[in-house]
C-alpha atoms as a PDB file:
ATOM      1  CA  UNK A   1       3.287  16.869 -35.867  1.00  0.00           C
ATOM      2  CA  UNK A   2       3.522  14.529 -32.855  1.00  0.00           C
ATOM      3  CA  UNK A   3       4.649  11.173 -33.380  1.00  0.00           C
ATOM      4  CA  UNK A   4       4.561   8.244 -30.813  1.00  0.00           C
ATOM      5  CA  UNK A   5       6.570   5.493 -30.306  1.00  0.00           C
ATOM      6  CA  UNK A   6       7.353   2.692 -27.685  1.00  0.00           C
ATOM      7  CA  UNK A   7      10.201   3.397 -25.799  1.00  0.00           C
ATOM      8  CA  UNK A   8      13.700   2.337 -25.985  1.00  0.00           C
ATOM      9  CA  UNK A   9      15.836   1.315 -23.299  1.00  0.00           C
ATOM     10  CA  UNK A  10      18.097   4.197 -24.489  1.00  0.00           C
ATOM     11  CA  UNK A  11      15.592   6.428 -23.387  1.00  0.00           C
ATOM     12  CA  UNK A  12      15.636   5.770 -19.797  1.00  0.00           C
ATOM     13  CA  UNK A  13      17.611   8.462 -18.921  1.00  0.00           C
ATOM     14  CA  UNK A  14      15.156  11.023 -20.946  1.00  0.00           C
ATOM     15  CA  UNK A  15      12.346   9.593 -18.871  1.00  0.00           C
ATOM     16  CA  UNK A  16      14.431   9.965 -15.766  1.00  0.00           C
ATOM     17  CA  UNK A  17      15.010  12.950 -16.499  1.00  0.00           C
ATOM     18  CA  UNK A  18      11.547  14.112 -17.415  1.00  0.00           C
ATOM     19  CA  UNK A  19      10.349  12.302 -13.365  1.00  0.00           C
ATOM     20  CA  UNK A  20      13.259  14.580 -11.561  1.00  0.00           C
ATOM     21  CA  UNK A  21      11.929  17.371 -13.610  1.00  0.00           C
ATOM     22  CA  UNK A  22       8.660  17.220 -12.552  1.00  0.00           C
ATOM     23  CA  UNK A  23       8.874  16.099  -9.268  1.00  0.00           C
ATOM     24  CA  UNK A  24      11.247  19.175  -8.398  1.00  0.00           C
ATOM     25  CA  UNK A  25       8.246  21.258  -9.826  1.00  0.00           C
ATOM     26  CA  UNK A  26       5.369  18.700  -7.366  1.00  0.00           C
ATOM     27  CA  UNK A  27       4.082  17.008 -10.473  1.00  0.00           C
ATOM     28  CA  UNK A  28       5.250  13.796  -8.789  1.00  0.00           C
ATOM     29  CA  UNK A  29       5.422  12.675  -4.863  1.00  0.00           C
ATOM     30  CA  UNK A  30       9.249  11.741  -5.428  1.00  0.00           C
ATOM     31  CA  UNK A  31      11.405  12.992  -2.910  1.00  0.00           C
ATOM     32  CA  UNK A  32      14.502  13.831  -4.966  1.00  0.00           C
ATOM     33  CA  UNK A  33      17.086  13.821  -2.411  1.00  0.00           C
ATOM     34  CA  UNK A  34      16.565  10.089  -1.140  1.00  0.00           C
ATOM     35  CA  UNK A  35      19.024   8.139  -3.149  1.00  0.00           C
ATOM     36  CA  UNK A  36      17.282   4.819  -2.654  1.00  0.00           C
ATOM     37  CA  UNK A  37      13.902   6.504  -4.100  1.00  0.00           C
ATOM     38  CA  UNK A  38      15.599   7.200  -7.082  1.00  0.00           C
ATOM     39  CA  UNK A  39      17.394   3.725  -7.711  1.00  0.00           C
ATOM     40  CA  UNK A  40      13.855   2.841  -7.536  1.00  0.00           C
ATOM     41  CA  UNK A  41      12.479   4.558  -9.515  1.00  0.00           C
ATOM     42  CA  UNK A  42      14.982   4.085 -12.066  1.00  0.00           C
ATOM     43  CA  UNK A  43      14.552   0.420 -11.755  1.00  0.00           C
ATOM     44  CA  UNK A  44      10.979   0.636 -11.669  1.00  0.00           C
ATOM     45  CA  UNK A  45      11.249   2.609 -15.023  1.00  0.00           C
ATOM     46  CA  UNK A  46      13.660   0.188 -16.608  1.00  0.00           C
ATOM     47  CA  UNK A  47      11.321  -2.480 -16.393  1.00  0.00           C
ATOM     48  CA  UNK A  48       8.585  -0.790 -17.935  1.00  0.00           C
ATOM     49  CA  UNK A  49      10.601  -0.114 -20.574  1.00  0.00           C
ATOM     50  CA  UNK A  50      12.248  -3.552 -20.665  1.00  0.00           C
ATOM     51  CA  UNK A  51       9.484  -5.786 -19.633  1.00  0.00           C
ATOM     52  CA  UNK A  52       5.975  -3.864 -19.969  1.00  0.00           C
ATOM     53  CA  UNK A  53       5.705  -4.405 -16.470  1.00  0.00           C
ATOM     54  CA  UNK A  54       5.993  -2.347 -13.096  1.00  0.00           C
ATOM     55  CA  UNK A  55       8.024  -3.806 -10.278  1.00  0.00           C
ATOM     56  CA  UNK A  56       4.714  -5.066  -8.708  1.00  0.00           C
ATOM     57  CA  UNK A  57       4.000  -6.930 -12.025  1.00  0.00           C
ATOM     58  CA  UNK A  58       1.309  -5.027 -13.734  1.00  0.00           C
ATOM     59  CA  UNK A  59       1.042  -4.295 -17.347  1.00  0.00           C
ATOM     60  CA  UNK A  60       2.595  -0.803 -18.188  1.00  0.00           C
ATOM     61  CA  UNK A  61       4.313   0.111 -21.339  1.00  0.00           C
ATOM     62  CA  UNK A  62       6.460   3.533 -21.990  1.00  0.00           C
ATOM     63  CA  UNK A  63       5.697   5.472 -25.049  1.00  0.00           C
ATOM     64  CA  UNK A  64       7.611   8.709 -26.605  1.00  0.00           C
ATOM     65  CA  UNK A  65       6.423  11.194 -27.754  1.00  0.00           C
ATOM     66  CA  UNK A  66       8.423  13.485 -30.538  1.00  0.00           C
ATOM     67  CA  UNK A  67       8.043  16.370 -32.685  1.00  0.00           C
ATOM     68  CA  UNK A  68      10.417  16.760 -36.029  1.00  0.00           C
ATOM     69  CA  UNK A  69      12.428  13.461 -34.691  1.00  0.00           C
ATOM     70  CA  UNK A  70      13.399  15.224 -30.993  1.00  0.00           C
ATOM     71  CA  UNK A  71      12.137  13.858 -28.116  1.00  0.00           C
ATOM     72  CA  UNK A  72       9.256  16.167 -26.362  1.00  0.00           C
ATOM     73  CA  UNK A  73       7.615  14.474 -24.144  1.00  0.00           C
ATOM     74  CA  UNK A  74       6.667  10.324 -22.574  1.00  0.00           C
ATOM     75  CA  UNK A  75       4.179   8.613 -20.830  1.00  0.00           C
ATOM     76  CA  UNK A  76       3.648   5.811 -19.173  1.00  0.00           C
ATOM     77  CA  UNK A  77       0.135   3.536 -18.603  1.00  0.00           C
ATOM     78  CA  UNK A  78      -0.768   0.471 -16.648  1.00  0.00           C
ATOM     79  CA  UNK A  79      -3.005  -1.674 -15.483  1.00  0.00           C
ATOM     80  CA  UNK A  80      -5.096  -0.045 -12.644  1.00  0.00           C
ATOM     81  CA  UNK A  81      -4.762  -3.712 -11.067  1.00  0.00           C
ATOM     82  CA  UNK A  82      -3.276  -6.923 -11.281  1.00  0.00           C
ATOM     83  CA  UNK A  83      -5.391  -8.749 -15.216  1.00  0.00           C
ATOM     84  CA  UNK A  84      -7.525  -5.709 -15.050  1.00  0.00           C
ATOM     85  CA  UNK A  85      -8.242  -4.691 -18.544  1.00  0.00           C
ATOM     86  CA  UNK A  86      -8.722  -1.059 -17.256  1.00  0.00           C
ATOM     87  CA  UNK A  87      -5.237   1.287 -17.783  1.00  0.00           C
ATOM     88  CA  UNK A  88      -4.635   4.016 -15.793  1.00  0.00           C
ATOM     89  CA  UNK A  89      -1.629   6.855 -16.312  1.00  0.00           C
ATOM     90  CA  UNK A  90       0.864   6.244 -14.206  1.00  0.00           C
ATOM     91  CA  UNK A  91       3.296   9.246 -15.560  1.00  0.00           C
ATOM     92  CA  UNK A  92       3.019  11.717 -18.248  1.00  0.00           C
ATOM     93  CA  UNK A  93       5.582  14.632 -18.291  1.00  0.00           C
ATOM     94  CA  UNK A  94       6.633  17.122 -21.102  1.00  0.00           C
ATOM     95  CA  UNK A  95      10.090  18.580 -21.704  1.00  0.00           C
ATOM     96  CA  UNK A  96       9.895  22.378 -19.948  1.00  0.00           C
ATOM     97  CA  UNK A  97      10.958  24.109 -23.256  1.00  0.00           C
ATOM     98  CA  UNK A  98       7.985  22.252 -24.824  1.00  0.00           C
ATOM     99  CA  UNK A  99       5.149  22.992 -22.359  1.00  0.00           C
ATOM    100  CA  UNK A 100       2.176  25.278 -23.185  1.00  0.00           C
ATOM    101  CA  UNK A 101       1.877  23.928 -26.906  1.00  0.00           C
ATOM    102  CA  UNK A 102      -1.331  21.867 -26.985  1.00  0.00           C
ATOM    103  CA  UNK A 103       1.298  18.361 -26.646  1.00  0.00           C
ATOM    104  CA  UNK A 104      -0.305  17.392 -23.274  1.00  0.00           C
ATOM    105  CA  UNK A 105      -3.839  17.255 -24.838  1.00  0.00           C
ATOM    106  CA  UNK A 106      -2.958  15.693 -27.884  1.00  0.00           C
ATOM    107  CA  UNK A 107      -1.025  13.017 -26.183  1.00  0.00           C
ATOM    108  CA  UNK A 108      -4.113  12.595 -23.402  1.00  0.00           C
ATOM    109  CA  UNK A 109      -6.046  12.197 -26.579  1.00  0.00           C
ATOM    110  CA  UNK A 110      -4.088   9.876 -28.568  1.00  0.00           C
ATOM    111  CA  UNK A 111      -4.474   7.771 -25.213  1.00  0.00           C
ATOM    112  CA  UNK A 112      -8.067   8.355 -24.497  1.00  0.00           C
ATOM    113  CA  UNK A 113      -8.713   7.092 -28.446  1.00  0.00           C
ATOM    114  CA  UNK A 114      -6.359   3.752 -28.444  1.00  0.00           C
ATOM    115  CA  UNK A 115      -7.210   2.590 -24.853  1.00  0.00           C
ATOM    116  CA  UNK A 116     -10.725   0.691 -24.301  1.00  0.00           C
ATOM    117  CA  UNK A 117     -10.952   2.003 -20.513  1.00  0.00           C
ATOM    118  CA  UNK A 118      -9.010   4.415 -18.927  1.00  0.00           C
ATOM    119  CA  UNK A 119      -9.178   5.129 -15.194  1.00  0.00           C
ATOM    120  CA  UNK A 120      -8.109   9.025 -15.272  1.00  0.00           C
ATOM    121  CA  UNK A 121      -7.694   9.828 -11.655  1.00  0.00           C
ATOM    122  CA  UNK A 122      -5.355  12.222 -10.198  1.00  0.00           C
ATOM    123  CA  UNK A 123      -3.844  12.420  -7.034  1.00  0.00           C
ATOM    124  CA  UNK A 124      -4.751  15.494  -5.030  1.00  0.00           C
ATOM    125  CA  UNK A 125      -2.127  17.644  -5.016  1.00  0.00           C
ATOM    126  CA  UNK A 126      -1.680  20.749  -6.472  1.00  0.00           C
ATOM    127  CA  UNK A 127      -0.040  20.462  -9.457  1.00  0.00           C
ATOM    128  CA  UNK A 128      -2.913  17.446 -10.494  1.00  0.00           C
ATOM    129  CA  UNK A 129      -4.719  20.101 -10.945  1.00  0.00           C
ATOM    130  CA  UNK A 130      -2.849  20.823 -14.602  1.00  0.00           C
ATOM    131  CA  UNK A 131      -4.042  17.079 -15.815  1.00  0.00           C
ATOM    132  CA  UNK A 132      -7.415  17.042 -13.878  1.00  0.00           C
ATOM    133  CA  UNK A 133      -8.241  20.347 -16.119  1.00  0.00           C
ATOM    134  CA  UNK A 134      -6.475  18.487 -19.466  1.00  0.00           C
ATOM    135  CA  UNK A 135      -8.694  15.796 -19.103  1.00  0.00           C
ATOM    136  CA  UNK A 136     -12.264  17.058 -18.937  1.00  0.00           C
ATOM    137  CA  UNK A 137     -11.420  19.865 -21.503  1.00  0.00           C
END
């Protein structure tokens, strides 16, 4: 069963982790092999974690997502703007070994249900496609 949680600060390098994962496979615009990209990234994650905010100051918060107390997949959501009670996902990835098991609708769902408004847009690239189809299954 999949279990959430708010996430740690020791799981910044999971999340890291999951963010070089997928943006080696295009699931994120991060260009892996500019150092200063990924110190900011890191930071940028760090503070969510930290503060529940994004560098820019926005509400986000970092949750975790396990299954049998290991670590599967995370997510994070803000605030689409600056006091805007709307949340948009600002990263969602799940652990490669763990793909193709239903865990990126049920954690899609779990935020649909506990969040008042969502704005769901994707970016248009080609791998959005995988969260574009998630989300009006």
């Amino acid at each position: 069963m999949l279990k959430k949680r708010i996430a740690y600060i020791t799981d910044l390098n999971f999340i890291s982790r999951c963010v070089l994962y997928g943006a080696r496979d295009t699931l994120y615009s991060i260009n892996v092999d500019n150092s200063y990209i990924l110190r900011r990234m890191r930071k940028e994650i760090r503070s969510v974690i930290s503060n529940e905010k994004l560098l820019d100051k926005r509400h986000a918060i970092a949750i975790v997502y396990s299954v049998d107390n290991r670590r599967v997949a995370f997510s994070i959501v803000n605030e689409a703007s600056h006091g805007d009670r709307c949340y948009e996902i600002y990263a969602m990835s799940i652990v490669k070994a763990q793909q193709n098991k239903g865990y990126g609708g049920q954690i899609l769902d779990i935020m649909l249900n506990q969040l008042f408004c969502i704005d769901a847009c994707t970016l248009n690239l080609p791998a959005s496609i995988r969260i574009r189809q998630l989300l009006l299954q």
